[in-house]
N, C-alpha and C. Protein backbone atom coordinates (compact mmCIF):
# COMPACT_ATOMS: atom_id res chain seq x y z
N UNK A 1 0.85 -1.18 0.00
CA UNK A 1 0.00 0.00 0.00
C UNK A 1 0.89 1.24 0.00
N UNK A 2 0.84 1.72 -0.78
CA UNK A 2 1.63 3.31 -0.74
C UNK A 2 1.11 3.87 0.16
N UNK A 3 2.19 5.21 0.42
CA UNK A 3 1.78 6.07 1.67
C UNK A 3 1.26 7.29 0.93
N UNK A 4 0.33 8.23 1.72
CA UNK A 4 -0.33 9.36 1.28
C UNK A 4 0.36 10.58 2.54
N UNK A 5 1.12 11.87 2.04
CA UNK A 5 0.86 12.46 2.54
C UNK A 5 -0.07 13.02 4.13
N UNK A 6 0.21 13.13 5.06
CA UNK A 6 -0.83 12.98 6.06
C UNK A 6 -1.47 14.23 5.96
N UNK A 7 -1.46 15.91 5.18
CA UNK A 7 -1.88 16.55 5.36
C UNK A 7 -3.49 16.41 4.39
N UNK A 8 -2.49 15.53 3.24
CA UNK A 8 -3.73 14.72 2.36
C UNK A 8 -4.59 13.86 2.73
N UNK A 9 -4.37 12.75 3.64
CA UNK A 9 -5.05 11.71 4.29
C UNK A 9 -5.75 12.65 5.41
N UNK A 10 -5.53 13.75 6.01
CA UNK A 10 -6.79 14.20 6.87
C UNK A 10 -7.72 15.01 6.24
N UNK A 11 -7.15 15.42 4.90
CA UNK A 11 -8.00 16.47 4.12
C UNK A 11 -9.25 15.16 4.03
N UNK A 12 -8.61 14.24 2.98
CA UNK A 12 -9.90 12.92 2.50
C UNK A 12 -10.75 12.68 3.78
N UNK A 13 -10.39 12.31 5.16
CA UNK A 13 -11.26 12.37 5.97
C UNK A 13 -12.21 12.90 6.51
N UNK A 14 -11.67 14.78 6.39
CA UNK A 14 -12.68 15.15 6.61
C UNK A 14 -13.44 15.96 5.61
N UNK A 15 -13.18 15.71 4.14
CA UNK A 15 -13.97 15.29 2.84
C UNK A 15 -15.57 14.20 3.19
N UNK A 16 -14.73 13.07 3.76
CA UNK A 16 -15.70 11.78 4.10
C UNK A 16 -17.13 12.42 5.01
N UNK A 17 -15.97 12.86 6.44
CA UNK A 17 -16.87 13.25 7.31
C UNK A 17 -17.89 14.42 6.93
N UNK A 18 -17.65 15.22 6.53
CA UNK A 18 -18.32 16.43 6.06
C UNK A 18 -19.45 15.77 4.67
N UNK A 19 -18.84 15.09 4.23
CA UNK A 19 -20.20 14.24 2.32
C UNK A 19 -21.50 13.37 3.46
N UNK A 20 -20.88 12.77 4.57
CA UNK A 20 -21.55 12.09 5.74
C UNK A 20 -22.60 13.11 6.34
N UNK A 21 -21.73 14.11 6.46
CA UNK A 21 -23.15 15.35 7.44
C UNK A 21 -23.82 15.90 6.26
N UNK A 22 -23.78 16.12 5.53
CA UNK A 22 -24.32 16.36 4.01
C UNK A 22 -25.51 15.69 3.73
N UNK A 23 -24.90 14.58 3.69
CA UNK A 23 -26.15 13.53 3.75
C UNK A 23 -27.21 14.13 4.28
N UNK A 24 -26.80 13.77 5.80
CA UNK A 24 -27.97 13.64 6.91
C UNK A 24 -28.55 14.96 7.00
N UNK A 25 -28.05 16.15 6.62
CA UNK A 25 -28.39 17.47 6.70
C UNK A 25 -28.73 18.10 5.36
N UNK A 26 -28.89 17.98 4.28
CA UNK A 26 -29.21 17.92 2.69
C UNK A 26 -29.03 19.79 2.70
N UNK A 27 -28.93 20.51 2.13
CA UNK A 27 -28.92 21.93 1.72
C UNK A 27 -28.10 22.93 2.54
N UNK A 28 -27.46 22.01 3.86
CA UNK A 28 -26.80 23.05 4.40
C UNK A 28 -25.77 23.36 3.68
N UNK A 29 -26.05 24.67 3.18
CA UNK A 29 -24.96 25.84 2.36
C UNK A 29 -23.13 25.87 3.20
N UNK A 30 -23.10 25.44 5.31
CA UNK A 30 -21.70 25.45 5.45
C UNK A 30 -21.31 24.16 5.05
N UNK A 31 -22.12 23.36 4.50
CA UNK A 31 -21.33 22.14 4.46
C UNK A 31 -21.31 21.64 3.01
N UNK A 32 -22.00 22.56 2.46
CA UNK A 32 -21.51 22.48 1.15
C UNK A 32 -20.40 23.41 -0.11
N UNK A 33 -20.50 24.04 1.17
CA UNK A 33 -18.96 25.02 0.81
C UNK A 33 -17.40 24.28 1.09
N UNK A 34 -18.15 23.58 2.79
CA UNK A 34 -16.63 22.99 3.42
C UNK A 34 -16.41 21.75 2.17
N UNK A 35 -17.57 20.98 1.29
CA UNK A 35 -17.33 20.30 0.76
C UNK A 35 -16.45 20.43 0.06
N UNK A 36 -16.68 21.50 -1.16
CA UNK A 36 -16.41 21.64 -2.36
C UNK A 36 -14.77 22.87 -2.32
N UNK A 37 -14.12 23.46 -0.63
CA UNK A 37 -13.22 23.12 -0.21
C UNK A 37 -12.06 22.50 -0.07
N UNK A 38 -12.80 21.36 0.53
CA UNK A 38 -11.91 20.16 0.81
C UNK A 38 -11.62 19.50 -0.50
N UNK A 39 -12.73 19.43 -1.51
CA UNK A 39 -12.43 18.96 -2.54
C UNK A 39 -11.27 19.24 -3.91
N UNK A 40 -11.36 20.38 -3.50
CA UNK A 40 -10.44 21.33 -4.09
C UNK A 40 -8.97 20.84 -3.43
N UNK A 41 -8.99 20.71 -2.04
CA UNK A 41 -7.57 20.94 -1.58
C UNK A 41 -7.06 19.23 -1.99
N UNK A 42 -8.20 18.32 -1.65
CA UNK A 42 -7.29 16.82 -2.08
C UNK A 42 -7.21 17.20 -3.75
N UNK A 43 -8.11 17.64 -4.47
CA UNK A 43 -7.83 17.35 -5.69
C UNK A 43 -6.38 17.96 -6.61
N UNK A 44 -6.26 18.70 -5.99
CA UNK A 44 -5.19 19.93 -6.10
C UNK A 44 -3.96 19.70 -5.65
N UNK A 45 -3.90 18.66 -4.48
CA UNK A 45 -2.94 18.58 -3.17
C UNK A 45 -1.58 18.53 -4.34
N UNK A 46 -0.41 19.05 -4.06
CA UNK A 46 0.86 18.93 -4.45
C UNK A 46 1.37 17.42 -4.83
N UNK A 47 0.59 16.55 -4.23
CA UNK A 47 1.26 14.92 -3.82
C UNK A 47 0.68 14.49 -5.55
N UNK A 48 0.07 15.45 -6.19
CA UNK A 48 -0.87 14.94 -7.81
C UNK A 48 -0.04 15.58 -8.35
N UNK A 49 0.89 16.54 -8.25
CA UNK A 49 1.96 17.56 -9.06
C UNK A 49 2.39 16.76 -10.15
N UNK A 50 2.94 15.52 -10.35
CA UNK A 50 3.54 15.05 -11.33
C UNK A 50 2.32 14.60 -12.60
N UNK A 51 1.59 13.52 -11.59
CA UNK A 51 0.07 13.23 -12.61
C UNK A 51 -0.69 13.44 -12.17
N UNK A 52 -2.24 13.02 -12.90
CA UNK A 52 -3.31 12.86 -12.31
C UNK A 52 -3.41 11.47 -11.39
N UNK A 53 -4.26 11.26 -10.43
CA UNK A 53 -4.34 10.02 -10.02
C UNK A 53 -5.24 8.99 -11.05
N UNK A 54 -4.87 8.12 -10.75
CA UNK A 54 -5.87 6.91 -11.66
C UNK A 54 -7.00 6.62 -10.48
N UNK A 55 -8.23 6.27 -10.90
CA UNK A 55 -9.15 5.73 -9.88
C UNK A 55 -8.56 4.77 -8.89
N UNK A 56 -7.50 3.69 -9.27
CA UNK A 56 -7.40 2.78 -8.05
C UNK A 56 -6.41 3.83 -7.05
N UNK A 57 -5.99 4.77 -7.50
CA UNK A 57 -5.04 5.85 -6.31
C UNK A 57 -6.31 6.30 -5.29
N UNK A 58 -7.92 6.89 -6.17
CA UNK A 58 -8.17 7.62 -5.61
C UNK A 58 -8.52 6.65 -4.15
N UNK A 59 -9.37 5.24 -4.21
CA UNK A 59 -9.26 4.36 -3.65
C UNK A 59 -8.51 4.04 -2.71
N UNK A 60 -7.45 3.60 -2.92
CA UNK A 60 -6.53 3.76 -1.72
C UNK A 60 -6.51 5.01 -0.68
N UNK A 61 -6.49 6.15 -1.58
CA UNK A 61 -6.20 6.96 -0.64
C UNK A 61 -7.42 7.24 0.62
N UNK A 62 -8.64 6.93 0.01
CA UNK A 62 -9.78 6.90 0.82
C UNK A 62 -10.24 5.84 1.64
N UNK A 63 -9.41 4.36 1.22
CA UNK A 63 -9.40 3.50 2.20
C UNK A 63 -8.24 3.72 3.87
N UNK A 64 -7.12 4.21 3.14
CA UNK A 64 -6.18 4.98 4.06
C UNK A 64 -6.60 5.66 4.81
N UNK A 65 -7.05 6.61 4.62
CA UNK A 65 -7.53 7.96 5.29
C UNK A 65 -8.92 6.97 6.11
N UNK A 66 -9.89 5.84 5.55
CA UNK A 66 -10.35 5.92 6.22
C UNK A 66 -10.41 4.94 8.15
N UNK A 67 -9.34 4.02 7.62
CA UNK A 67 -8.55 3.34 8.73
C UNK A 67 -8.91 1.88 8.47
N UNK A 68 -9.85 1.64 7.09
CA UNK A 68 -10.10 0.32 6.63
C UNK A 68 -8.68 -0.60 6.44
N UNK A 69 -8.91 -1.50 6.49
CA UNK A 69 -7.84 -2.63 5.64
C UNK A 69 -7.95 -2.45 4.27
N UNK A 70 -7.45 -3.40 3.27
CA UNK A 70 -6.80 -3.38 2.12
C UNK A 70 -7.84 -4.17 1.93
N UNK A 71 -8.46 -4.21 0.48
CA UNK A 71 -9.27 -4.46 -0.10
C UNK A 71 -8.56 -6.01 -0.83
């Protein structure tokens, strides 16, 4: 399993946590700002500087971040 950045692996988490209160809370405008935020900062993060990620990166990195095992 490759390693992720940890400033990246807490961004994805609280990406997760925040799409989670989203859910349960549908139209709240702070949490759809913090979304689209956070989304920005993993998508953007420096650790993508060379490429884009491929889907099985994005994967990992969200199993990482989320404290699951390996698929």
């Amino acid at each position: 399993m490759r390693s992720f950045p940890h400033d990246l692996a807490r961004a994805q988490r609280e990406w997760s946590a925040t799409y989670r209160q989203l859910a349960e809370h549908p139209g709240r405008t702070e949490l759809r700002r913090r979304l689209h935020r956070l989304s920005a900062q993993v998508f953007f993060h420096p650790h993508w500087q060379q490429a884009r990620p491929r889907p099985a990166e994005w994967w990992e990195l969200r199993d990482q971040a989320s404290g699951r095992p390996d698929r």
